[in-house]
C-alpha atoms as a PDB file:
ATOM      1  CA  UNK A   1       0.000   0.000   0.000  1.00  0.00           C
ATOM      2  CA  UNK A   2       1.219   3.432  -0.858  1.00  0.00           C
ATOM      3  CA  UNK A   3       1.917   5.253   2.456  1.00  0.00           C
ATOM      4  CA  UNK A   4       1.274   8.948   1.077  1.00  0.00           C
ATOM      5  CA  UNK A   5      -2.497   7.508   0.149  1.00  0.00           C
ATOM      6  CA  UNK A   6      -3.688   6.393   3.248  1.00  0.00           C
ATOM      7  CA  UNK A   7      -6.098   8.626   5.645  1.00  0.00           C
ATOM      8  CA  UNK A   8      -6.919  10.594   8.660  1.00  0.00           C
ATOM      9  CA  UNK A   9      -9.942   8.734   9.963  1.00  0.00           C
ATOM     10  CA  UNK A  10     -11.577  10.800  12.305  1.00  0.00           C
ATOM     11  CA  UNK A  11     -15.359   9.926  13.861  1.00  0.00           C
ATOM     12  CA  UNK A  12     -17.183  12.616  15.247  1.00  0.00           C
ATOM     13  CA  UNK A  13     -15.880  14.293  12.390  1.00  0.00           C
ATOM     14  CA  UNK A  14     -19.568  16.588  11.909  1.00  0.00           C
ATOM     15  CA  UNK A  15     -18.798  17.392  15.476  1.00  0.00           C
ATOM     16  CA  UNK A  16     -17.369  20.631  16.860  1.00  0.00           C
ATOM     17  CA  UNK A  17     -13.854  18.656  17.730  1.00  0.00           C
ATOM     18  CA  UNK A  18     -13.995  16.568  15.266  1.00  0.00           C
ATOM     19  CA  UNK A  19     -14.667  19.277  11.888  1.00  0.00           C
ATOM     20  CA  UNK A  20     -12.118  21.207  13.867  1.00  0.00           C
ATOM     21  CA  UNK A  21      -9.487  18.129  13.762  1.00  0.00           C
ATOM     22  CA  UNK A  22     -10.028  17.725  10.136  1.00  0.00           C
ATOM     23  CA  UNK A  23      -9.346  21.407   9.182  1.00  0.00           C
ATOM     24  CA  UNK A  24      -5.914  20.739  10.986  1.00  0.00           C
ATOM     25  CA  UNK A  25      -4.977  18.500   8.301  1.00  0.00           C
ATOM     26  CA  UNK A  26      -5.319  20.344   4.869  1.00  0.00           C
ATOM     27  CA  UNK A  27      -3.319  18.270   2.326  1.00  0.00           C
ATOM     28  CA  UNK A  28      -4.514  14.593   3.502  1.00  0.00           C
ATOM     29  CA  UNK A  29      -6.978  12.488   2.595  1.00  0.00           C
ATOM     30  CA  UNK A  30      -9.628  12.653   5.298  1.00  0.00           C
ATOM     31  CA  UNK A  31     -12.204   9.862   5.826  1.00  0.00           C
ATOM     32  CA  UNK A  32     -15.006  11.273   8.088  1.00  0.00           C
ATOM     33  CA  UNK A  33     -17.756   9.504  10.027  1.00  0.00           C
ATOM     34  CA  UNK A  34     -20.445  10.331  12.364  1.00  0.00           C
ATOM     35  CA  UNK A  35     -24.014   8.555  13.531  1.00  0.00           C
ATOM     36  CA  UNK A  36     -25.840  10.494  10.574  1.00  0.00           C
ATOM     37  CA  UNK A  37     -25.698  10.339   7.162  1.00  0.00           C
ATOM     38  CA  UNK A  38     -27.169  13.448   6.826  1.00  0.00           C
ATOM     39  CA  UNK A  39     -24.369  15.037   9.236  1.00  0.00           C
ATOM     40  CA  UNK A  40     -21.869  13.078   7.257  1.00  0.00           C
ATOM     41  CA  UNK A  41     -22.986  14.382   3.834  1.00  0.00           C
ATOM     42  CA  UNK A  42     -22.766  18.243   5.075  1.00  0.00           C
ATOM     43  CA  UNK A  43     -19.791  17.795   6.804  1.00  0.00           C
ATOM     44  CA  UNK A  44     -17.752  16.576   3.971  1.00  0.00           C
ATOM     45  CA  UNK A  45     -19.825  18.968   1.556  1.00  0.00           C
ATOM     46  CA  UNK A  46     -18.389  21.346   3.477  1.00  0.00           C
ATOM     47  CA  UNK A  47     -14.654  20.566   3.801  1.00  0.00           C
ATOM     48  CA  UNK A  48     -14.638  19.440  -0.137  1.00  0.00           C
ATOM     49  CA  UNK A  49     -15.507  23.664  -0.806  1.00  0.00           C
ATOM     50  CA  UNK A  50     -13.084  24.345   1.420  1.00  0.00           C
ATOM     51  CA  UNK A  51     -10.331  22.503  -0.325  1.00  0.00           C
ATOM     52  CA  UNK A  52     -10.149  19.450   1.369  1.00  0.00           C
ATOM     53  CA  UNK A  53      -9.520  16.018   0.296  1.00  0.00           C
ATOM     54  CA  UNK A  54     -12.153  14.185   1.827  1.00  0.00           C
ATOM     55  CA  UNK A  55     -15.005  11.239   1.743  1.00  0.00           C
ATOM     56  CA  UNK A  56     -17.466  10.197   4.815  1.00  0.00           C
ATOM     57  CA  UNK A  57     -19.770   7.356   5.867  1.00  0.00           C
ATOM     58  CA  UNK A  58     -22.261   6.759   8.436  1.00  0.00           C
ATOM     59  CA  UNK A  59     -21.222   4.415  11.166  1.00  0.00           C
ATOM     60  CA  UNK A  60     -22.786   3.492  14.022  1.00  0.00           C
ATOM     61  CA  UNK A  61     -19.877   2.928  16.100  1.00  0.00           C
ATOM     62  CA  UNK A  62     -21.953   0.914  18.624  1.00  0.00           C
ATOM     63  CA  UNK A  63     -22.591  -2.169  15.887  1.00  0.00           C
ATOM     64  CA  UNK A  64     -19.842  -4.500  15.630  1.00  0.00           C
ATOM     65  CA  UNK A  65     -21.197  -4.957  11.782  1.00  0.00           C
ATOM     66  CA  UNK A  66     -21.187  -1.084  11.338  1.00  0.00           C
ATOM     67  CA  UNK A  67     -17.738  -1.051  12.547  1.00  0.00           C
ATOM     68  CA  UNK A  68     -16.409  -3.797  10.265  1.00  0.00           C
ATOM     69  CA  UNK A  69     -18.084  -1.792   7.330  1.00  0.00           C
ATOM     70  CA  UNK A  70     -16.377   1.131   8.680  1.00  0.00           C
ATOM     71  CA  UNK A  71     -12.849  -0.606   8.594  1.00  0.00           C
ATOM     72  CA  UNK A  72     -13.747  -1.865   4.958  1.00  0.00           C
ATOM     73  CA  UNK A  73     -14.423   1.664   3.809  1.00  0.00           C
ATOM     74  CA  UNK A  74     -10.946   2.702   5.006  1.00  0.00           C
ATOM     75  CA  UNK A  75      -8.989  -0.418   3.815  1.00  0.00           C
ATOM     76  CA  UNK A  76     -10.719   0.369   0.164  1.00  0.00           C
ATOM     77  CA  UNK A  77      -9.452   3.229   0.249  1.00  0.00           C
ATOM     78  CA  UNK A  78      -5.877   2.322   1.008  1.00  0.00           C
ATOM     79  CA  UNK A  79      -6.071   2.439   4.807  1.00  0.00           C
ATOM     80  CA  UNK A  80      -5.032   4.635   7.730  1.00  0.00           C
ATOM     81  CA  UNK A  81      -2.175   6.375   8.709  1.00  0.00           C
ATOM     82  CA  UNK A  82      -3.967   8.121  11.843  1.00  0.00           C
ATOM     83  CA  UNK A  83      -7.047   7.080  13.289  1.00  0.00           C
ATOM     84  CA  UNK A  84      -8.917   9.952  15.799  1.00  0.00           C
ATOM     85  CA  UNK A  85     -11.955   9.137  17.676  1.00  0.00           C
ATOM     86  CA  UNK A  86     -13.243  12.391  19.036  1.00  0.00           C
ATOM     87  CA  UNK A  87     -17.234  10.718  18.630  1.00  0.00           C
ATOM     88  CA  UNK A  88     -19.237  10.279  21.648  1.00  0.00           C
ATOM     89  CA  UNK A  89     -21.446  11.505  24.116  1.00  0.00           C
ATOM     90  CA  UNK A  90     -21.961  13.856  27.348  1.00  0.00           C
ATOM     91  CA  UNK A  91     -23.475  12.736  30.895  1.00  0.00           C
ATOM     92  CA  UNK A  92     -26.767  14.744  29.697  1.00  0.00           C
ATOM     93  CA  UNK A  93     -27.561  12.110  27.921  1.00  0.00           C
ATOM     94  CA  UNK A  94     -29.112  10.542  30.812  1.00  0.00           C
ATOM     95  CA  UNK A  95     -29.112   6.875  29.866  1.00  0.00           C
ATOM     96  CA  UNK A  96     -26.076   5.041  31.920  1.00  0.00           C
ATOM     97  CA  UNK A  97     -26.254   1.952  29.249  1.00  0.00           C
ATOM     98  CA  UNK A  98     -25.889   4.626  26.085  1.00  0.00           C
ATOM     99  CA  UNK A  99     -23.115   6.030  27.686  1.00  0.00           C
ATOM    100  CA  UNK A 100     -21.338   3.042  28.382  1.00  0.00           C
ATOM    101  CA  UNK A 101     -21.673   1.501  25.172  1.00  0.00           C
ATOM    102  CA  UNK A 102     -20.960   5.079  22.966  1.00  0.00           C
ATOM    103  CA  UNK A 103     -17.849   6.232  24.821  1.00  0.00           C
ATOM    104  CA  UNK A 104     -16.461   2.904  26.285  1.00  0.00           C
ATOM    105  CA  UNK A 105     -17.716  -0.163  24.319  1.00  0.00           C
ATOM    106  CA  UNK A 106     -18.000   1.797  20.668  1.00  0.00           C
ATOM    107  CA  UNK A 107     -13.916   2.283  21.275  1.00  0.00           C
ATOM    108  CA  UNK A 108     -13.230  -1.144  22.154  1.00  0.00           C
ATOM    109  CA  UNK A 109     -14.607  -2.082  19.364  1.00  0.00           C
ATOM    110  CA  UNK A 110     -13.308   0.354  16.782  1.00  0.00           C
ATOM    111  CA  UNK A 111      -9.576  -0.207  18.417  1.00  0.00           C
ATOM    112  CA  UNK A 112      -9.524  -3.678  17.588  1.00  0.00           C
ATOM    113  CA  UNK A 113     -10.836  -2.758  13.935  1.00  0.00           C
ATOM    114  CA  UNK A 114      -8.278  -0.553  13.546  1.00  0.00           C
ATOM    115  CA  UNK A 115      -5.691  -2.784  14.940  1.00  0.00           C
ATOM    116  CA  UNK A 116      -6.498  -5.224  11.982  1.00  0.00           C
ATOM    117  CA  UNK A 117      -5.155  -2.870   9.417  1.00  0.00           C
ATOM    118  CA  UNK A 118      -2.436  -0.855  11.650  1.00  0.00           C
ATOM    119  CA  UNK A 119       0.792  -0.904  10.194  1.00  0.00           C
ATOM    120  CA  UNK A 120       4.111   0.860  11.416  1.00  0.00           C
ATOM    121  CA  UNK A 121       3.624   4.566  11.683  1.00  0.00           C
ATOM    122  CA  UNK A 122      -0.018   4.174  12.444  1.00  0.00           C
ATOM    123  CA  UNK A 123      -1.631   5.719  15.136  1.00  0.00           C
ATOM    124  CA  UNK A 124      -4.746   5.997  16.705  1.00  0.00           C
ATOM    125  CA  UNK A 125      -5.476   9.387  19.127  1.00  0.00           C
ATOM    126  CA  UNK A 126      -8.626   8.432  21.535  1.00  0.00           C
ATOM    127  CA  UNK A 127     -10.387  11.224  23.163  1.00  0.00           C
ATOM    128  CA  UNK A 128     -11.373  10.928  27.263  1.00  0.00           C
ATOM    129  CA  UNK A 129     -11.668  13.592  28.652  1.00  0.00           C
ATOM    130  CA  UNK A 130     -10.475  15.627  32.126  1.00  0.00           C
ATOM    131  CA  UNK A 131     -12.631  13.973  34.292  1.00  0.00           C
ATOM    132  CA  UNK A 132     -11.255  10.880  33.682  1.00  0.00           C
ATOM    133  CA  UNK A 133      -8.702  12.190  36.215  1.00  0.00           C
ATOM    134  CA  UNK A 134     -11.303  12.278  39.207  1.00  0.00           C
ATOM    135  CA  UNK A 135     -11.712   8.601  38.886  1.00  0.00           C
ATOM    136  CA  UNK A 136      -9.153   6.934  41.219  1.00  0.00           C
ATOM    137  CA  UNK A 137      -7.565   3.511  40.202  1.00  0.00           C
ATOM    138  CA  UNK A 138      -9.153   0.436  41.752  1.00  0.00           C
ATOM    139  CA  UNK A 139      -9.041  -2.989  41.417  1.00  0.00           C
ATOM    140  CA  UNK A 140     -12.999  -2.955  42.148  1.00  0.00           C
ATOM    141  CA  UNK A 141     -13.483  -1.769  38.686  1.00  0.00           C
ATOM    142  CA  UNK A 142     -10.863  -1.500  36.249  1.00  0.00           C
ATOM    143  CA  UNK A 143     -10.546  -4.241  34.773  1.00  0.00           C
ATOM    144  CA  UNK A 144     -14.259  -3.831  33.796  1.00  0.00           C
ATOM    145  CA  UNK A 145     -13.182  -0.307  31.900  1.00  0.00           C
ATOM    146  CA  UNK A 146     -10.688  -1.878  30.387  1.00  0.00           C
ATOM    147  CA  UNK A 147     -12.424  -5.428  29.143  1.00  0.00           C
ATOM    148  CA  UNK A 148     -16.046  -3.322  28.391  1.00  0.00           C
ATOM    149  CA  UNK A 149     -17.220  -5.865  26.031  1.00  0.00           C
ATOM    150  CA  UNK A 150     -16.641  -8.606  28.808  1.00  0.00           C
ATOM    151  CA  UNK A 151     -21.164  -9.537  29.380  1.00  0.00           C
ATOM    152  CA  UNK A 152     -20.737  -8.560  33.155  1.00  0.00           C
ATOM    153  CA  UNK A 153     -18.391  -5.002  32.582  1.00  0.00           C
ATOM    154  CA  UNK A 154     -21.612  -2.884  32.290  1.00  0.00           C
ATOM    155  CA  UNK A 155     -23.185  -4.341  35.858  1.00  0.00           C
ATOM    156  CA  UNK A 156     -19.977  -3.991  37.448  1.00  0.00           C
ATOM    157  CA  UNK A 157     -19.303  -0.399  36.742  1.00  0.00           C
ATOM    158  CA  UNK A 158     -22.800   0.919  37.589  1.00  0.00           C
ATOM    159  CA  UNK A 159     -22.391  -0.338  41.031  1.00  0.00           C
ATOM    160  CA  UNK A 160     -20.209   2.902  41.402  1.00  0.00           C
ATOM    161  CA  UNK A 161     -22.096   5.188  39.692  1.00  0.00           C
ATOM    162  CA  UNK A 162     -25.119   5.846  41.952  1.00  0.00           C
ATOM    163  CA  UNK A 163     -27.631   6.020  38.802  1.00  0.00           C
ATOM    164  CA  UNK A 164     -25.863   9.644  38.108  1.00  0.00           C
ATOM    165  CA  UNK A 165     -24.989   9.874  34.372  1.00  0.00           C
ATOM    166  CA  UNK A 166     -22.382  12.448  34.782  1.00  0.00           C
ATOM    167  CA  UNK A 167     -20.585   9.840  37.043  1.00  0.00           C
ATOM    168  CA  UNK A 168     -20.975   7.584  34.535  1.00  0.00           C
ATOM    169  CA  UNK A 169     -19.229   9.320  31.979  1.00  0.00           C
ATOM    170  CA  UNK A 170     -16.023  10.291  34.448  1.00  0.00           C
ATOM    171  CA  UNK A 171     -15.788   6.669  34.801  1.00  0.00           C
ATOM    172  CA  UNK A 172     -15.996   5.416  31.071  1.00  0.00           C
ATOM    173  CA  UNK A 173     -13.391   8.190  30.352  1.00  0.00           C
ATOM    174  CA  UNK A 174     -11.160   6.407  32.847  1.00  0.00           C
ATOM    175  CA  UNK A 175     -12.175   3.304  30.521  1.00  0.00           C
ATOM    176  CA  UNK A 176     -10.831   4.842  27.650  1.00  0.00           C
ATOM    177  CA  UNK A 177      -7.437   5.648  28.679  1.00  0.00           C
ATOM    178  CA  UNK A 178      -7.617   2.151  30.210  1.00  0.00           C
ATOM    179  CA  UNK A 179      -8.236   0.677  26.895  1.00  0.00           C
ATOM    180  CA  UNK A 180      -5.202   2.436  25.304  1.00  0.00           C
ATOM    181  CA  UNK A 181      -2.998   1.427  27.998  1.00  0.00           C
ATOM    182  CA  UNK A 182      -4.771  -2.269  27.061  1.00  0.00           C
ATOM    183  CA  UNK A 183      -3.626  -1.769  23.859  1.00  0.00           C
ATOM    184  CA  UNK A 184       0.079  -0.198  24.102  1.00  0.00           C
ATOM    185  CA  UNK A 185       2.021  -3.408  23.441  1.00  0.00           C
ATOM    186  CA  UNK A 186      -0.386  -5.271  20.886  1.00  0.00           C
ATOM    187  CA  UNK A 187       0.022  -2.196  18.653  1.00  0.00           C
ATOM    188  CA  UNK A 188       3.672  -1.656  19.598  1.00  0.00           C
ATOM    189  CA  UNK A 189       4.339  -5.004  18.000  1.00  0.00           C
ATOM    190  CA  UNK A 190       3.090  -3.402  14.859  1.00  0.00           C
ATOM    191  CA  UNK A 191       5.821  -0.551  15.420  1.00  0.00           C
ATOM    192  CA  UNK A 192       2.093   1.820  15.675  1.00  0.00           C
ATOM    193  CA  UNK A 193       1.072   3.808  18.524  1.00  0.00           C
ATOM    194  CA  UNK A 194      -2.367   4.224  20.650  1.00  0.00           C
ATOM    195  CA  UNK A 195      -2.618   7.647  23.145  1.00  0.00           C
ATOM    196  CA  UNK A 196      -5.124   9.176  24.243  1.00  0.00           C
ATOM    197  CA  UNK A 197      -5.768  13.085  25.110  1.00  0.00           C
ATOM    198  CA  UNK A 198      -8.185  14.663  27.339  1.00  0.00           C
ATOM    199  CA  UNK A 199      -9.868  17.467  26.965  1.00  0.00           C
ATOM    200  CA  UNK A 200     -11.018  19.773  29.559  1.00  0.00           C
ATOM    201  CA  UNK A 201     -13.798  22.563  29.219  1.00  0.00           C
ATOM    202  CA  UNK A 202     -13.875  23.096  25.235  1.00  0.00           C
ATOM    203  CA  UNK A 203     -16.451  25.204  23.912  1.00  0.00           C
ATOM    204  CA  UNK A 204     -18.548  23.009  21.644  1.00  0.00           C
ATOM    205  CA  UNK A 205     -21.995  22.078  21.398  1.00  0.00           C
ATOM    206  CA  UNK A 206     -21.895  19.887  23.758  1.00  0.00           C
ATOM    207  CA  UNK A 207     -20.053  22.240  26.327  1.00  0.00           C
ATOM    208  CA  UNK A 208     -22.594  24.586  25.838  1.00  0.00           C
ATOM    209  CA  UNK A 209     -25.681  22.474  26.523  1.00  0.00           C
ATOM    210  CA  UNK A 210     -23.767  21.119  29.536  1.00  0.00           C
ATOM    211  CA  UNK A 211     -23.451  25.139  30.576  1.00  0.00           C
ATOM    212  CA  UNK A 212     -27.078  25.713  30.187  1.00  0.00           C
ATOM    213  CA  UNK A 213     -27.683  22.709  32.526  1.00  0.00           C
ATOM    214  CA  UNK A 214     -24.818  23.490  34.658  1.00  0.00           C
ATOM    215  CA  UNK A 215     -24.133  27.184  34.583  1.00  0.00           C
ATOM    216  CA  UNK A 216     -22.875  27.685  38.138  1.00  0.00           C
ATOM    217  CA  UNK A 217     -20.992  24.115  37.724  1.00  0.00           C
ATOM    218  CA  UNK A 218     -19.563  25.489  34.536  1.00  0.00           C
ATOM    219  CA  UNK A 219     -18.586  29.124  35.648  1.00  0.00           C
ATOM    220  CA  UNK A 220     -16.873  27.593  38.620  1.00  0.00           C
ATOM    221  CA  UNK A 221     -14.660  25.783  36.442  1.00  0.00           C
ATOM    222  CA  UNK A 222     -14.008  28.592  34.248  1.00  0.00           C
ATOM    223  CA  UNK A 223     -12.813  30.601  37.345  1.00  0.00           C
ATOM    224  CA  UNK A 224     -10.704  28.163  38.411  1.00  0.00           C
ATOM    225  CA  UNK A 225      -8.829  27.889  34.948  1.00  0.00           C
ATOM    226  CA  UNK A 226      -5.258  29.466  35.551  1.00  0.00           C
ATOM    227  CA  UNK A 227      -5.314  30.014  31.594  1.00  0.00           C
ATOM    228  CA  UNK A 228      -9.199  31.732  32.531  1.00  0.00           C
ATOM    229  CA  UNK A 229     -10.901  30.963  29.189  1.00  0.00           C
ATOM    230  CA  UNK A 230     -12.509  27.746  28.439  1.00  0.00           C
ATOM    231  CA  UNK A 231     -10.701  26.209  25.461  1.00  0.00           C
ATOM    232  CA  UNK A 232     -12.186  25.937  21.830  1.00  0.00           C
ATOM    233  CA  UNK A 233     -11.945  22.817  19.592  1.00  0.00           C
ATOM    234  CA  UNK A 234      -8.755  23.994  17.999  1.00  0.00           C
ATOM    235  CA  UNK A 235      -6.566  23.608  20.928  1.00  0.00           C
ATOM    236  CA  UNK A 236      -7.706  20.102  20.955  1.00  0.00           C
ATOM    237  CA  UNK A 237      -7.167  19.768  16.961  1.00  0.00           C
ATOM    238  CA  UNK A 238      -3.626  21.431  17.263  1.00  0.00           C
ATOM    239  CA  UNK A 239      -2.537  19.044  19.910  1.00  0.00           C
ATOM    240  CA  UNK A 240      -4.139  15.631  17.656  1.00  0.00           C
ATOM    241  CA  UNK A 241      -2.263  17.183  14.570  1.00  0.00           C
ATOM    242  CA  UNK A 242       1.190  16.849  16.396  1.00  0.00           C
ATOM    243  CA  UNK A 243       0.448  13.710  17.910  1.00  0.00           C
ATOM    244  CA  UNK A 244      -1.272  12.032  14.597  1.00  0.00           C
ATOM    245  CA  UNK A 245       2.426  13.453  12.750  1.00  0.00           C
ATOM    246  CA  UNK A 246       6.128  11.915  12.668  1.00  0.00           C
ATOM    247  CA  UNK A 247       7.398  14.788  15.078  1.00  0.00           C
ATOM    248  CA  UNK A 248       5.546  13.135  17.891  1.00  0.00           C
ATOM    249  CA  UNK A 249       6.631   9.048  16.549  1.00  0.00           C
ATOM    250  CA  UNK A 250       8.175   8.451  20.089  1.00  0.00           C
ATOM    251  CA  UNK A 251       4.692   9.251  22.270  1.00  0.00           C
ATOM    252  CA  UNK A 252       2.887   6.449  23.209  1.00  0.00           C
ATOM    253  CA  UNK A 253       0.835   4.900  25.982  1.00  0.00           C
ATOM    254  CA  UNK A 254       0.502   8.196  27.406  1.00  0.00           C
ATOM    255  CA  UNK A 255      -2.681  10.450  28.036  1.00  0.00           C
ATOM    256  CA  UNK A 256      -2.354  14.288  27.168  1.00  0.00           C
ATOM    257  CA  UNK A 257      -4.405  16.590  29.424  1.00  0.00           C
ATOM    258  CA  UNK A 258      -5.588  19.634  27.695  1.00  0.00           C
ATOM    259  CA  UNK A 259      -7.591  21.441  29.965  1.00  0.00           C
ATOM    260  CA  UNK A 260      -5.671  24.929  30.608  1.00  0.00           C
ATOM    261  CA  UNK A 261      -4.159  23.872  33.940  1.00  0.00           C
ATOM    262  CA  UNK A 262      -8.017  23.182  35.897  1.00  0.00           C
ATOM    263  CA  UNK A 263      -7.638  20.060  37.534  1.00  0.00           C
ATOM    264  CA  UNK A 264      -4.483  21.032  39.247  1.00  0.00           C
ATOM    265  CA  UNK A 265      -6.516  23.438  40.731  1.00  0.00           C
ATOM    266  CA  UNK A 266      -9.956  21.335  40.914  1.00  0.00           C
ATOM    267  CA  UNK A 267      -7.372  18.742  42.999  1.00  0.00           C
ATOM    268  CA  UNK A 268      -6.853  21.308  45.806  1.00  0.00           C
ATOM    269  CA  UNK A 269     -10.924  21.605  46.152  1.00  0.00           C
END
């Protein structure tokens, strides 16, 4: 396979991290996917008049079958060089079984796709998120995050979550750095690379849904930003852009903490 035609696969990509990750990487080939066709098709409509060298499909990234269609997509047209999973969703969601599958079991699964046609040089960047951090290690639950597709995972982890959503999220965030760490050697082997970066207050749809449910939560954290702005989806797409290129070929296993300084400060609470 030809090296210089493989893609940036990025889900989420009609999201506001996501579109903002694929604007970071004018001059590639960019493969975008999200839950909606419809969100697909105006996405990449989009980025095509704006220059860009790009194609999308629909996935749901919660279907094993949608998944392997996904991976088929990518290997037809002549695979991946980075893979970037910014898709998922936000405690407001309000369904503790949705969230576990979209943000936890949806990136087992599309990690071991992507495995399958990893090469060296390949990477994938998985997004968790700052509160990931406020989710102490324990052998009570771990191995749950990291194993989600195990048939008991789901039952295990709720036991911690007291029916609250939001907690539910924190913890499937730990879940996704888990499953990096999970997957640090396997890909190694391959000479690729699997990190994961987490974002901390960035102004996106989401965000701002989360603010008009939270707004004293939300200004609180704002406050207690040292950098005192909320970050936008480009300083997450900046950081992916390094990572995803050959300056950056020696990080791995690691998780990058974007968040403008907060949780040092949201530790001393």
């Amino acid at each position: 396979m030809n090296r210089g035609n493989k893609s940036i696969v990025i889900t989420g990509g009609a999201g506001g991290i996501g579109t903002a990750c694929a604007q970071a990487f004018k001059g590639e080939k960019l493969i975008l996917t999200d839950y909606s066709q419809e969100l697909v098709a105006a996405a990449v409509d989009k980025l095509l008049k704006e220059g860009y060298d790009v194609s999308g499909i629909a996935c749901d990234i919660t279907s094993k079958e949608d998944v392997n269609k996904l991976r088929q997509y990518v290997a037809d047209k002549g695979g991946f060089k980075a893979f970037i999973h910014t898709a998922g969703v936000s405690g407001s969601m309000q369904n503790l079984r949705k969230i576990f599958d979209i943000d936890l079991v949806a990136t087992d699964l599309l990690v071991d796709a992507f495995y399958e046609m990893a090469d060296a040089h390949s990477v994938a960047i998985l997004l968790s998120s700052m509160m990931a951090h406020t989710i102490p290690a324990s052998e009570k639950y771990d191995a749950a995050l990291m194993h989600p597709q195990k048939p008991d995972s789901f039952e295990t982890v709720s036991q911690f979550v007291h029916n609250n959503s939001d907690r539910m999220y924190n913890f499937v965030k730990r879940g996704v750095i888990l499953v990096s760490k999970k997957n640090l050697n396997k890909w190694g082997q391959k000479k690729a690379r699997i990190l994961t970066v987490s974002p901390g207050v960035i102004e996106t749809d989401m965000a701002l849904k989360a603010a008009e449910e939270h707004p004293e939560q939300m200004e609180m954290m704002k406050k207690a930003t040292p950098m005192q702005r909320n970050g936008q989806p480009e300083d997450i797409a900046n950081v992916v852009a390094f990572l995803a290129s050959e300056k950056a070929s020696f990080i791995t296993g690691t998780d990058i903490l974007v968040d403008g300084g907060v949780m040092e400060n949201i530790k001393k609470m």
